[in-house]
Protein backbone atom coordinates (compact mmCIF):
# COMPACT_ATOMS: atom_id res chain seq x y z
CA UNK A 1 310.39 296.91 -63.08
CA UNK A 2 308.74 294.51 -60.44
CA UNK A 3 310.61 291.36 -61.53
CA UNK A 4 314.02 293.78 -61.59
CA UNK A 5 313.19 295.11 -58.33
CA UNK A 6 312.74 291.01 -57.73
CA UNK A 7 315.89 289.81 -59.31
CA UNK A 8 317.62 292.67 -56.86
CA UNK A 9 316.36 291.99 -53.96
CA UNK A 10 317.00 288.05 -54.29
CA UNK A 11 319.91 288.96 -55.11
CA UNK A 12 320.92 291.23 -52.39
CA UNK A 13 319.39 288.38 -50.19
CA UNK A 14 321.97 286.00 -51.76
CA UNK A 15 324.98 288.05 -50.95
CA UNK A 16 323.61 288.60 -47.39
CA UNK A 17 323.64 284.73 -46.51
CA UNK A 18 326.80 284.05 -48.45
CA UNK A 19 328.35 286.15 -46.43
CA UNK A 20 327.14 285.31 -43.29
CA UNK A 21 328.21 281.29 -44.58
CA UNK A 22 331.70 282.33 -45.32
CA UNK A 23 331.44 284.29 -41.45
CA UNK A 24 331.19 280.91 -40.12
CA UNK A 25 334.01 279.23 -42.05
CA UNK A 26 337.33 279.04 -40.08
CA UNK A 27 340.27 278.80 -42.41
CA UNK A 28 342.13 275.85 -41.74
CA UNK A 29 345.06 276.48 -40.04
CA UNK A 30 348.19 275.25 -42.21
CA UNK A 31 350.19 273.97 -39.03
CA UNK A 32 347.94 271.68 -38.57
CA UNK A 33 346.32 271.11 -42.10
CA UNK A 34 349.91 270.47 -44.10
CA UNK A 35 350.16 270.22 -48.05
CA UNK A 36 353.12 268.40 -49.30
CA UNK A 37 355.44 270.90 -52.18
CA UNK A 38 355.46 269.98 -54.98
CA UNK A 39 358.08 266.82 -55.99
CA UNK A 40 361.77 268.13 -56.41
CA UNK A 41 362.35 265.13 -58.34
CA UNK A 42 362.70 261.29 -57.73
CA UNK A 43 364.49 260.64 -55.05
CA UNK A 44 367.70 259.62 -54.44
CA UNK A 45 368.02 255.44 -54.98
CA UNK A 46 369.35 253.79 -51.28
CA UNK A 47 369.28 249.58 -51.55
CA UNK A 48 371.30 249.45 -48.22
CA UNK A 49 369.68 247.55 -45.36
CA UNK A 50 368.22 250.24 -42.51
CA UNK A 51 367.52 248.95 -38.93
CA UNK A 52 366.04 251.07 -35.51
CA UNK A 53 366.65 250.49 -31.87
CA UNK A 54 364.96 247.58 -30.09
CA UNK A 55 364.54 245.52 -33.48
CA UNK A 56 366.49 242.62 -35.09
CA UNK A 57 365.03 243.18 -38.68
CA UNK A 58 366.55 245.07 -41.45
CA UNK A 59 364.99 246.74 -44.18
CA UNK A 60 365.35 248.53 -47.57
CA UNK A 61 363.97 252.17 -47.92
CA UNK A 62 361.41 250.10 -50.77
CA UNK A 63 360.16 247.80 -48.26
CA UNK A 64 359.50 250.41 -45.74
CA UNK A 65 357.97 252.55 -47.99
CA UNK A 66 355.66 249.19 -49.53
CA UNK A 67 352.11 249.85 -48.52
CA UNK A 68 350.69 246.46 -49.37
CA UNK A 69 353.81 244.86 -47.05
CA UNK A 70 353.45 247.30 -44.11
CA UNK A 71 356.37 246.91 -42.41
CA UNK A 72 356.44 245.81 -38.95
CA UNK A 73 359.82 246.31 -37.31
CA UNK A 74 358.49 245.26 -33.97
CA UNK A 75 355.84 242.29 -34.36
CA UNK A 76 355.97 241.08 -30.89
CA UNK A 77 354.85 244.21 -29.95
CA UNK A 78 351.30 243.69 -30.89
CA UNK A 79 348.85 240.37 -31.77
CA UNK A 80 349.43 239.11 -35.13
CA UNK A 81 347.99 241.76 -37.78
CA UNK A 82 344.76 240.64 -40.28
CA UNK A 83 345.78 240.50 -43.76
CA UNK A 84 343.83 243.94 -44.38
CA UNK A 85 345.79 245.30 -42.21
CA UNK A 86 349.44 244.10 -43.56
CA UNK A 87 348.66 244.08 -46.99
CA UNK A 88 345.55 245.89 -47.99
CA UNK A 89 343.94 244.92 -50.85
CA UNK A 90 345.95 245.09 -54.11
CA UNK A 91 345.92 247.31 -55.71
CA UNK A 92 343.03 249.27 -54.23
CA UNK A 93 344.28 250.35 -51.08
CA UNK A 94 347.22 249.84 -49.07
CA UNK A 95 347.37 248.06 -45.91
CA UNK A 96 345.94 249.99 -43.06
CA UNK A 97 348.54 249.53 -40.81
CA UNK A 98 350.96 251.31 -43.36
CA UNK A 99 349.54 254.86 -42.16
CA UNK A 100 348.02 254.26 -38.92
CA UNK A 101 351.39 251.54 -37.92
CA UNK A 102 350.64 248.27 -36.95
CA UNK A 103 350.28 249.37 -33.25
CA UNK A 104 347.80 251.67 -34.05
CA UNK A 105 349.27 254.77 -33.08
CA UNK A 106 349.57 256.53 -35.55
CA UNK A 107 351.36 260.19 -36.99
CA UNK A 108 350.43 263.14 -37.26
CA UNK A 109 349.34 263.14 -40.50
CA UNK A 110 346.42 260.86 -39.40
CA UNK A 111 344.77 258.94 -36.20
CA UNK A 112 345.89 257.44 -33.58
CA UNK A 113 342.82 254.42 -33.79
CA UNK A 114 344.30 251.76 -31.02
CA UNK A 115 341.67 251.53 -28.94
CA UNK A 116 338.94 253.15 -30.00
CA UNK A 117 335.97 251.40 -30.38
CA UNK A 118 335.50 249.27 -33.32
CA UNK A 119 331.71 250.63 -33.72
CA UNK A 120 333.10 254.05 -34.12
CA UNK A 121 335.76 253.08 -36.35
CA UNK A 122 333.28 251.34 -38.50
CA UNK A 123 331.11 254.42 -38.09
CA UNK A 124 334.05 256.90 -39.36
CA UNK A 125 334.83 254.99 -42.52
CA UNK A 126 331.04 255.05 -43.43
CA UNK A 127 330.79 258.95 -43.46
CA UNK A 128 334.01 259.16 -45.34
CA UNK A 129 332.45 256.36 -47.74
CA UNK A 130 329.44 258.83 -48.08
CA UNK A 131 331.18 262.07 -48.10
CA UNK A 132 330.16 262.98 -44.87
CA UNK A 133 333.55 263.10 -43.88
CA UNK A 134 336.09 265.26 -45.45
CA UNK A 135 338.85 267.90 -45.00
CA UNK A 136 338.56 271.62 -44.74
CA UNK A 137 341.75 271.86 -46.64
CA UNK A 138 340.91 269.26 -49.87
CA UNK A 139 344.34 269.99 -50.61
CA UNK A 140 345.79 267.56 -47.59
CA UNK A 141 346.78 264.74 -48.60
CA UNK A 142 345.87 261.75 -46.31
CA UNK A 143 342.54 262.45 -45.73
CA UNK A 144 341.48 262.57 -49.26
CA UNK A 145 343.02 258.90 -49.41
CA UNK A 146 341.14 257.91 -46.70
CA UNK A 147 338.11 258.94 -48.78
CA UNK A 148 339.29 256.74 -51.51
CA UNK A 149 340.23 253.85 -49.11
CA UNK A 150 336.77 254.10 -47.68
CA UNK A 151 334.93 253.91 -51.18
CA UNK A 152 336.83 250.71 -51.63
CA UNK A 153 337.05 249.32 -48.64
CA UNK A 154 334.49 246.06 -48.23
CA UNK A 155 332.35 247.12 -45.24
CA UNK A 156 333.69 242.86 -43.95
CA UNK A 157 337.54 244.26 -44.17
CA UNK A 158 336.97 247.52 -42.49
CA UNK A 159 334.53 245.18 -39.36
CA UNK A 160 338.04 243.01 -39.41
CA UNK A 161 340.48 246.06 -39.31
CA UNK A 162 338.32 247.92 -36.71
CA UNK A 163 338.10 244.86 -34.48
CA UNK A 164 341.72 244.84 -34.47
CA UNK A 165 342.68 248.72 -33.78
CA UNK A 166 339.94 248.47 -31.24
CA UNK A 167 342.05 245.59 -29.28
CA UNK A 168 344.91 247.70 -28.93
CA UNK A 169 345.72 249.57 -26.29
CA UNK A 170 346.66 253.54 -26.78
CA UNK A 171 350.25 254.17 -24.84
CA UNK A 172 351.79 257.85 -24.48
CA UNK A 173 353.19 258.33 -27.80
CA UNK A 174 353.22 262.22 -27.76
CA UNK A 175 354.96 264.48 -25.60
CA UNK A 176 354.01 268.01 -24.72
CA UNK A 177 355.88 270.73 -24.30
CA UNK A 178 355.10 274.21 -23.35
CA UNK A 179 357.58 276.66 -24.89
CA UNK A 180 357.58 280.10 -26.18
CA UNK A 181 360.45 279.59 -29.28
CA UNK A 182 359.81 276.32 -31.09
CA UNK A 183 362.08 274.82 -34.03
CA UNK A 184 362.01 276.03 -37.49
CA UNK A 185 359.93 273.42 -39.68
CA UNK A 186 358.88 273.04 -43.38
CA UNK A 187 356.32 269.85 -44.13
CA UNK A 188 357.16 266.70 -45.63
CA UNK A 189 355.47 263.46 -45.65
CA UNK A 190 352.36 264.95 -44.62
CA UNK A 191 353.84 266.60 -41.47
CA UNK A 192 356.31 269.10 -39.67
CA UNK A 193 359.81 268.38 -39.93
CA UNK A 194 362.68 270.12 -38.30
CA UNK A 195 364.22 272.15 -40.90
CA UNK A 196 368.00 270.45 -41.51
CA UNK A 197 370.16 273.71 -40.84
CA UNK A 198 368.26 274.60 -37.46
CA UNK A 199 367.15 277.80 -36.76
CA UNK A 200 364.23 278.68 -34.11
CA UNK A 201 360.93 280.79 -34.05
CA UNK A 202 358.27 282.34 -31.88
CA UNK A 203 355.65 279.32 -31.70
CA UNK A 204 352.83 281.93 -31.94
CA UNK A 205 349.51 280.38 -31.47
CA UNK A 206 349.88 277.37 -32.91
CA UNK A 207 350.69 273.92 -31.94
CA UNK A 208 354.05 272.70 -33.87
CA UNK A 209 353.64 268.46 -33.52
CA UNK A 210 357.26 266.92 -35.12
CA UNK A 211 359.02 263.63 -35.23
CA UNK A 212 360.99 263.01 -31.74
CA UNK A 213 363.46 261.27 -34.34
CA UNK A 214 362.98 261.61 -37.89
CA UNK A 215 365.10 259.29 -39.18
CA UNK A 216 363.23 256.88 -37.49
CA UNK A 217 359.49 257.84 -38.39
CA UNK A 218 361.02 257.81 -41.71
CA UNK A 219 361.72 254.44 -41.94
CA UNK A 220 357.90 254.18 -40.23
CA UNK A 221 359.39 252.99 -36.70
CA UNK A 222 355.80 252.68 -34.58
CA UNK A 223 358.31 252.31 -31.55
CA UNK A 224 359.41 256.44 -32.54
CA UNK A 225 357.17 258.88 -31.40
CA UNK A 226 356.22 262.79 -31.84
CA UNK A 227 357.09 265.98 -29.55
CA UNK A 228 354.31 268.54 -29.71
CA UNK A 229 355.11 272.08 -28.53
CA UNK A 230 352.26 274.21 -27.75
CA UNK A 231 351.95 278.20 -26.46
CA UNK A 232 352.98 278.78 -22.71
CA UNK A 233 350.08 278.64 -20.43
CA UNK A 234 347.65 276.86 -23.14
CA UNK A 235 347.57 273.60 -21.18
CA UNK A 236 346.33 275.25 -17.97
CA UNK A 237 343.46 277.55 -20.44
CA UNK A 238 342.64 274.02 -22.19
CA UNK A 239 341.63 272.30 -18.64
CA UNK A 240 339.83 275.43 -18.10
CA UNK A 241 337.33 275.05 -21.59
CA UNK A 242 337.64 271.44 -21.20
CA UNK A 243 336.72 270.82 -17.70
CA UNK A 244 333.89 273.92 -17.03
CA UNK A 245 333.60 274.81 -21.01
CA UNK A 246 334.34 278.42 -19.99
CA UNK A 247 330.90 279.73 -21.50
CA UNK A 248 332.06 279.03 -24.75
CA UNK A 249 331.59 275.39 -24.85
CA UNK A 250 330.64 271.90 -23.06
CA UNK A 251 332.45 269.93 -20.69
CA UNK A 252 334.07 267.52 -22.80
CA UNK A 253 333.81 264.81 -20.01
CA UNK A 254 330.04 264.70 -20.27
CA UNK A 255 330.68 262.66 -23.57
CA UNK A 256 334.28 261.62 -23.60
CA UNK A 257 334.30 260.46 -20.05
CA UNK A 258 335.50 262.64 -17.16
CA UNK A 259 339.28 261.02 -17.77
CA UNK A 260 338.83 261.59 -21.60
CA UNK A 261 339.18 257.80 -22.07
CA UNK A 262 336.36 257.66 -23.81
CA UNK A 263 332.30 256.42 -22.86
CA UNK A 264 330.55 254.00 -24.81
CA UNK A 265 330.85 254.35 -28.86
CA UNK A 266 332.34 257.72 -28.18
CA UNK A 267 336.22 258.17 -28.73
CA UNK A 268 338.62 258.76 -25.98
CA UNK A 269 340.91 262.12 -26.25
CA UNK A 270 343.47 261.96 -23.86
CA UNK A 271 346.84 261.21 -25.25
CA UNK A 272 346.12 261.92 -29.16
CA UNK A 273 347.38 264.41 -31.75
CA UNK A 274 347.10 267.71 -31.42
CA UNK A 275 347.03 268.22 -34.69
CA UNK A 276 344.62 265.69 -35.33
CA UNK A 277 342.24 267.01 -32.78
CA UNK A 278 342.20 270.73 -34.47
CA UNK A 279 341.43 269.32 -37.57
CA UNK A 280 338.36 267.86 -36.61
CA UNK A 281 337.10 270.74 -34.54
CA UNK A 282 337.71 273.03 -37.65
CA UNK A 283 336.13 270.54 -39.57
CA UNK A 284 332.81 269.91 -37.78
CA UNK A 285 332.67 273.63 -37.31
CA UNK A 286 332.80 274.34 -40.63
CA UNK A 287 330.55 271.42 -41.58
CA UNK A 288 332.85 269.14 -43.44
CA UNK A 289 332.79 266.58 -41.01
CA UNK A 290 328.67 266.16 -40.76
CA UNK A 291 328.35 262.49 -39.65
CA UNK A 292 325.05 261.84 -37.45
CA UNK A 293 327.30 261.97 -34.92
CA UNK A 294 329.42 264.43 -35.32
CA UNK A 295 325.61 266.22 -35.48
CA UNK A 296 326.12 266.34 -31.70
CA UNK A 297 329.70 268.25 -31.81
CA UNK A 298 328.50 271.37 -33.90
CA UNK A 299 327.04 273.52 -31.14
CA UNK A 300 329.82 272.40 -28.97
CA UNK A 301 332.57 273.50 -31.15
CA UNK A 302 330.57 276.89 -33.09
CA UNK A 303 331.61 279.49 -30.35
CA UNK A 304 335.41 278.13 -30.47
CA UNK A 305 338.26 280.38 -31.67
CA UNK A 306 341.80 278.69 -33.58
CA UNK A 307 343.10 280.33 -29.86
CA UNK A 308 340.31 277.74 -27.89
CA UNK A 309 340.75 274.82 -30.02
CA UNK A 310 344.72 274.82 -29.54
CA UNK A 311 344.37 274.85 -25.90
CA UNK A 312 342.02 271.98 -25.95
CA UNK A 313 344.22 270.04 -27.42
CA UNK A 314 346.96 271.02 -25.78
CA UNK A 315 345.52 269.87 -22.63
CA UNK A 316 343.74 266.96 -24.11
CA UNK A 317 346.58 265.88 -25.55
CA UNK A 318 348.64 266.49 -22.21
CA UNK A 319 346.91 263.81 -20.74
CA UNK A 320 347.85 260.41 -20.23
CA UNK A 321 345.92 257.89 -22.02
């Protein structure tokens, strides 16, 4: 009877912590944590030759969709990529300028990485390396590659490609807009799209973050940015947390830098995804993102709603970088 009463009371212990562990969990929103349907079927074979504004180069759909030939519509627009960064290394991973564009801004779906500093580039590839570094929703597509990518990245071709991001300069490549009835969307390539035959919706609280002109991030234009429409009033509430931390949190300028331009090793946040930026709150709040650093996030970000985080990054992302 003592080792029952044992077994129970373990057990009841058990049920009391996994409980209070699944309390702590925030579900990851799926606005800004997207899973591609499933294929309809292979798509539709184009040869023709595709061009965008402000570029003399033309392109098949199978050259801008190459990830060992990233394609670079506008070369002159940045210094002369590393071969890591155009091509990858075949057939282990694709160039890294294919996700993150050879300007380094980025989509969506990813990071904007121009600018930030190569150290913490470096740093970020070596907790997704060691699993430090993962998704909430394993499900998501592109940052389960970048686990992969990181396994087989040489640590000498991720010092190269981080050198290079970290020359770049970050240039407003999102723009924010407060409204109350946002687009209808459905997700493909990793991200929002504007649903073909229209239609609108309350935005809710979330932050909806689509191409400005699809067609263009199709073909993987880094001269086409995003829109991001965020709740009425949340940019004003996100200076609020940001700047005072609203006894919920710390002033993110203490670490970031009072412009959010980042101090030291430590990343800059003004001008970046809003999606991006919930992800990795949600993340290092529910410990899926554990770096050494990111150590130093979790009691910032533990006392945060979904509701807080989306005006941070609303306002963060409101800001010019």
């Amino acid at each position: 009877m003592k080792n029952l009463a044992a077994i129970v009371i373990l057990g009841s212990a058990a049920l009391i912590a996994a409980g209070a562990l699944a309390a702590t969990i925030t579900a990851p929103p799926p606005w800004a944590f997207p899973i591609n349907p499933p294929a309809s079927g292979p798509a539709k074979e184009d040869t023709g030759l595709k061009h965008v504004p402000g570029s003399t180069l033309a392109l098949t759909i199978q050259q801008t969709t190459d990830g060992y030939n990233v394609p670079d519509w506008h070369p002159d627009g940045h210094p002369p990529m590393p071969d890591v960064v155009a091509h990858g290394r075949k057939p282990d991973f694709r160039g890294c300028g294919y996700c993150h564009l050879p300007n380094g801004l980025g989509r969506p779906e990813n990071a904007s990485i121009a600018g930030l500093p190569a150290e913490y580039i470096e740093h970020q590839v070596a907790d997704f390396r060691s699993g430090a570094r993962r998704s909430s929703e394993p499900r998501m597509g592109p940052p389960a590659n970048m686990v992969e990518i990181a396994k087989a990245a040489p640590e000498p071709d991720v010092a190269t490609a981080a050198a290079y991001f970290s020359s770049l300069h970050l240039k407003p490549w999102i723009r924010v807009v407060e409204a109350s009835t946002v687009p209808k969307t459905h997700v493909a390539g990793s991200m929002l799209v504007v649903n073909a035959d229209g239609g609108t919706e309350p935005i809710g609280d979330r932050i909806i973050e689509t191409p400005e002109d699809l067609s263009r991030t199709e073909l993987r234009d880094a001269a086409s940015g995003f829109v991001a429409y965020v709740p009425p009033g949340s940019i004003k509430k996100g200076e609020a947390l940001v700047t005072t931390g609203g006894g919920k949190t710390t002033q993110c300028g203490i670490c970031h830098g009072a412009d959010l331009k980042g101090l030291g090793p430590v990343p800059a946040l003004a001008g970046r995804s809003p999606s991006y930026i919930i992800r990795q709150l949600v993340d290092i709040q529910n410990g899926t993102r554990h770096g050494s650093w990111s150590a130093l996030m979790k009691p910032v970000v533990e006392k945060l709603t979904v509701s807080d985080m989306v005006d941070i990054a609303a306002y963060t992302s409101s800001r010019t970088p």
